[in-house]
N, C-alpha and C. Protein backbone atom coordinates (compact mmCIF):
# COMPACT_ATOMS: atom_id res chain seq x y z
N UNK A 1 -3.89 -21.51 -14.08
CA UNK A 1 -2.74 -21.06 -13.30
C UNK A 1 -2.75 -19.53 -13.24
N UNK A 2 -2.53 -19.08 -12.29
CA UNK A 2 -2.65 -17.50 -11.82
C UNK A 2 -1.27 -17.07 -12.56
N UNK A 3 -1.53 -15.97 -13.19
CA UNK A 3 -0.05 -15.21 -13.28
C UNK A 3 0.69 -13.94 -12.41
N UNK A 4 -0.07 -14.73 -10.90
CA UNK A 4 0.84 -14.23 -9.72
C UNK A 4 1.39 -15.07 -8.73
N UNK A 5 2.19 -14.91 -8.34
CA UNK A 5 2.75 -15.33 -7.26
C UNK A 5 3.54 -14.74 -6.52
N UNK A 6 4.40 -15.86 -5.46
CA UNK A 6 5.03 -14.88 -4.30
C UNK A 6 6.17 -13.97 -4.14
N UNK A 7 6.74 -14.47 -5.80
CA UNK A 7 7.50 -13.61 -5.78
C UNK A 7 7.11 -12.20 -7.16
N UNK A 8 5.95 -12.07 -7.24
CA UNK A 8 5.09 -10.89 -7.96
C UNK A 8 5.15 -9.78 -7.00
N UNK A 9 5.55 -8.68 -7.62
CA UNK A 9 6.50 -7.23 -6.50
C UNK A 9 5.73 -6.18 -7.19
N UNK A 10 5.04 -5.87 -6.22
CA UNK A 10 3.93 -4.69 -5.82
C UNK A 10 4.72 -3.21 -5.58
N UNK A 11 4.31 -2.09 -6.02
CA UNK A 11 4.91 -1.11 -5.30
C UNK A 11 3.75 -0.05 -4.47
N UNK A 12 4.19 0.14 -3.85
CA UNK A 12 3.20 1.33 -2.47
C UNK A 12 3.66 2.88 -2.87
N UNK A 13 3.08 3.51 -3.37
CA UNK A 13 3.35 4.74 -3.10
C UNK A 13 2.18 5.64 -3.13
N UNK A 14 3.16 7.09 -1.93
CA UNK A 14 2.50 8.31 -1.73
C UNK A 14 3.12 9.38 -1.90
N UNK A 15 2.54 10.42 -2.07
CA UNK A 15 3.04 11.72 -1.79
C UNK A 15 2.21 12.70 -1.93
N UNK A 16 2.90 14.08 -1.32
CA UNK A 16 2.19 15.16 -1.20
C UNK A 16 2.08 16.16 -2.19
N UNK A 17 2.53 16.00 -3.28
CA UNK A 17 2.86 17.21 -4.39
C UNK A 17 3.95 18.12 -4.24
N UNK A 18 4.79 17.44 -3.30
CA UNK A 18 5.62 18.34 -2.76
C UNK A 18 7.38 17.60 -3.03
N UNK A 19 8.12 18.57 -3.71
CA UNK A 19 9.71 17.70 -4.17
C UNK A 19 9.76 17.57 -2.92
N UNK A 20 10.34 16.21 -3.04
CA UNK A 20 11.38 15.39 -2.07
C UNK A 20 10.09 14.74 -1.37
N UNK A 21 8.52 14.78 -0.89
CA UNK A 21 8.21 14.64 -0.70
C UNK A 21 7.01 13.39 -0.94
N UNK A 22 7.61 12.13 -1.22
CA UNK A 22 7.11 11.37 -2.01
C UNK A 22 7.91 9.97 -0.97
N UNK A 23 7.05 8.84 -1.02
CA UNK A 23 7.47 7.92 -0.11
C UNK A 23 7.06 6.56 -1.28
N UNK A 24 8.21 5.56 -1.83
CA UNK A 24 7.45 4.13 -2.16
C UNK A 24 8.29 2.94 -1.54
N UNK A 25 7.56 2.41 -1.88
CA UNK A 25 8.50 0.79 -0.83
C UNK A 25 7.47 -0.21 -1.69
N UNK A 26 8.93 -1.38 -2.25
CA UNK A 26 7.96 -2.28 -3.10
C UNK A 26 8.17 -3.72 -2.27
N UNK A 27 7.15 -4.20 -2.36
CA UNK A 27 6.87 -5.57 -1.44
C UNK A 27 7.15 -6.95 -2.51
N UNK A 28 7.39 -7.91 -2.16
CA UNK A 28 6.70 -9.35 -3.18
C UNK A 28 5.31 -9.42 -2.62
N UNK A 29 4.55 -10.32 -3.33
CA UNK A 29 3.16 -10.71 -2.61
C UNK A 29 3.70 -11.64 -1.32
N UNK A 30 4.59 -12.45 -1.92
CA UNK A 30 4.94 -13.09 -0.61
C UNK A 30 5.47 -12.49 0.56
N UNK A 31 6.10 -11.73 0.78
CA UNK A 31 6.69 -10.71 1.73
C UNK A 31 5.11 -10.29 2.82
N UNK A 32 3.75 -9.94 1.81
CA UNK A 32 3.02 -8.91 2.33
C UNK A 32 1.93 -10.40 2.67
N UNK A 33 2.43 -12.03 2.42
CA UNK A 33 1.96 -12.82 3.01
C UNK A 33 0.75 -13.75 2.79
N UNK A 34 0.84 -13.44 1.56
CA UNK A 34 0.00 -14.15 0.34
C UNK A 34 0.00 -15.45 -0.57
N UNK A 35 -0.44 -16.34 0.10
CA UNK A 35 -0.24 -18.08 -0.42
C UNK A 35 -1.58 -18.13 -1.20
N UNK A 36 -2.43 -17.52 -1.15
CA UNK A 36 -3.27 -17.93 -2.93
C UNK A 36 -3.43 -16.83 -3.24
N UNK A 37 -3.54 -16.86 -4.96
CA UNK A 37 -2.96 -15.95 -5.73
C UNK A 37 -4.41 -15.67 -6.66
N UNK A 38 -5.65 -15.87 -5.88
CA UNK A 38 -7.09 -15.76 -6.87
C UNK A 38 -6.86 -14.66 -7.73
N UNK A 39 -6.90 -14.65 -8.88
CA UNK A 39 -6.77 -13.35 -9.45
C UNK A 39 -8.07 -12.40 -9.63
N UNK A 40 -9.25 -12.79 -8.94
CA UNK A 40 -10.58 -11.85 -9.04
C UNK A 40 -10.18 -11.07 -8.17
N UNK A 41 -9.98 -11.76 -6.94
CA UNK A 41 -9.58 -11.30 -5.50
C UNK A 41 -8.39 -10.34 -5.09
N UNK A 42 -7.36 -10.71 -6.17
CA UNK A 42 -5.91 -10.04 -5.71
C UNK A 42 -6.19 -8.58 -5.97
N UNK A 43 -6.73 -7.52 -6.71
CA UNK A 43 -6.57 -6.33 -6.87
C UNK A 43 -7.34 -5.76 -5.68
N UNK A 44 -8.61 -6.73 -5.17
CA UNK A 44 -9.15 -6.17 -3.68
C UNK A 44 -8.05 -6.34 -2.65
N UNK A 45 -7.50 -7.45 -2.11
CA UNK A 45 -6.78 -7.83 -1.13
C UNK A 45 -5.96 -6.48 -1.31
N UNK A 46 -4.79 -6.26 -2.28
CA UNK A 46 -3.41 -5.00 -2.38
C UNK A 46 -4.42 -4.08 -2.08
N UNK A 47 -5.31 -3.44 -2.78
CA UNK A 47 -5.93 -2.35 -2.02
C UNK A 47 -5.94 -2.28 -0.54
N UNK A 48 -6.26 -3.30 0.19
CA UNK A 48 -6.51 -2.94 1.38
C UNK A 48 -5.02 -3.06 1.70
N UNK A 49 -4.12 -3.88 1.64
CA UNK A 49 -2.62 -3.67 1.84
C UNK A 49 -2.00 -2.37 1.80
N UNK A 50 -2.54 -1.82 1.04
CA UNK A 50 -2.36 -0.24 0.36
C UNK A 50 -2.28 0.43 1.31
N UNK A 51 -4.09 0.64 1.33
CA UNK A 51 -4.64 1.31 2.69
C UNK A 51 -4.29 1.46 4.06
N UNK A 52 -4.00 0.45 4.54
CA UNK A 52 -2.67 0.26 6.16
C UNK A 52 -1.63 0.96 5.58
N UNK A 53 -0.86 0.35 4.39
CA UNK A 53 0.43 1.36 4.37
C UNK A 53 0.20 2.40 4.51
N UNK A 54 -0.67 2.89 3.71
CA UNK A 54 -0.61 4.38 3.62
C UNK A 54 -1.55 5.33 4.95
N UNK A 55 -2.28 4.30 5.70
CA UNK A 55 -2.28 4.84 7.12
C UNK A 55 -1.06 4.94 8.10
N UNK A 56 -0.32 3.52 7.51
CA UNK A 56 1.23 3.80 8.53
C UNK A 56 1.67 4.74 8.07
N UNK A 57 1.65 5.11 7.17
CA UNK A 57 2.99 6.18 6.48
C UNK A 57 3.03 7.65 6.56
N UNK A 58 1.53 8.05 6.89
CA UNK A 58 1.33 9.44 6.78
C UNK A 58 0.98 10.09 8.10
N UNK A 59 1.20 11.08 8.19
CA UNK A 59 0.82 11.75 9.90
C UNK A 59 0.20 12.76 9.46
N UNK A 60 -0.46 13.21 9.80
CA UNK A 60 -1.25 14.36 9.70
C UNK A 60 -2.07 14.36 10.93
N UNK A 61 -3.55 15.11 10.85
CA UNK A 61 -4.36 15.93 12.17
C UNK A 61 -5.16 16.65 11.52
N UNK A 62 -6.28 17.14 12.65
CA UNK A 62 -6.86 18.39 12.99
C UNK A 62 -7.12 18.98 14.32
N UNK A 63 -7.38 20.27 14.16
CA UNK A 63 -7.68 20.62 15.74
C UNK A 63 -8.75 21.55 15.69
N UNK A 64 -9.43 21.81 16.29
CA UNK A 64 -10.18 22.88 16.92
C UNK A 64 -9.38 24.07 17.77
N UNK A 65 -9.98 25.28 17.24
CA UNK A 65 -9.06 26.53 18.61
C UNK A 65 -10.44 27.57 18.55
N UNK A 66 -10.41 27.65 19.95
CA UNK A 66 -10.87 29.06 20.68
C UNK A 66 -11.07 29.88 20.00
N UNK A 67 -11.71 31.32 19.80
CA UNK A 67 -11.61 32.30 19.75
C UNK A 67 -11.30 32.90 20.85
């Protein structure tokens, strides 16, 4: 028996080093849509869960300029 399930609550966080500047939001597994609970597998799967969040979450850029 896995000692996860759907209601096992993950937390997401980021930030910039910067006060006030820090973002978390905690999920269940079930919430983020997870009906088997392999436990080899589960620390890969949240990583990539991670990874989208933390592409949704952040804005940033670069640019190129002229001289």
């Amino acid at each position: 028996m896995s000692k996860y399930n759907a209601n096992t609550k993950v937390t997401f966080s980021v930030s910039t080093g910067y006060v006030g500047c820090r973002k978390t939001e905690t999920f269940t597994l079930g919430e983020l849509g997870y009906e088997d609970f392999d436990e080899e597998l589960m620390e890969s799967w949240v990583q990539q869960d991670y990874e989208q969040w933390l592409f949704d979450n952040i804005d940033g850029g670069w640019s190129l300029e002229d001289d």
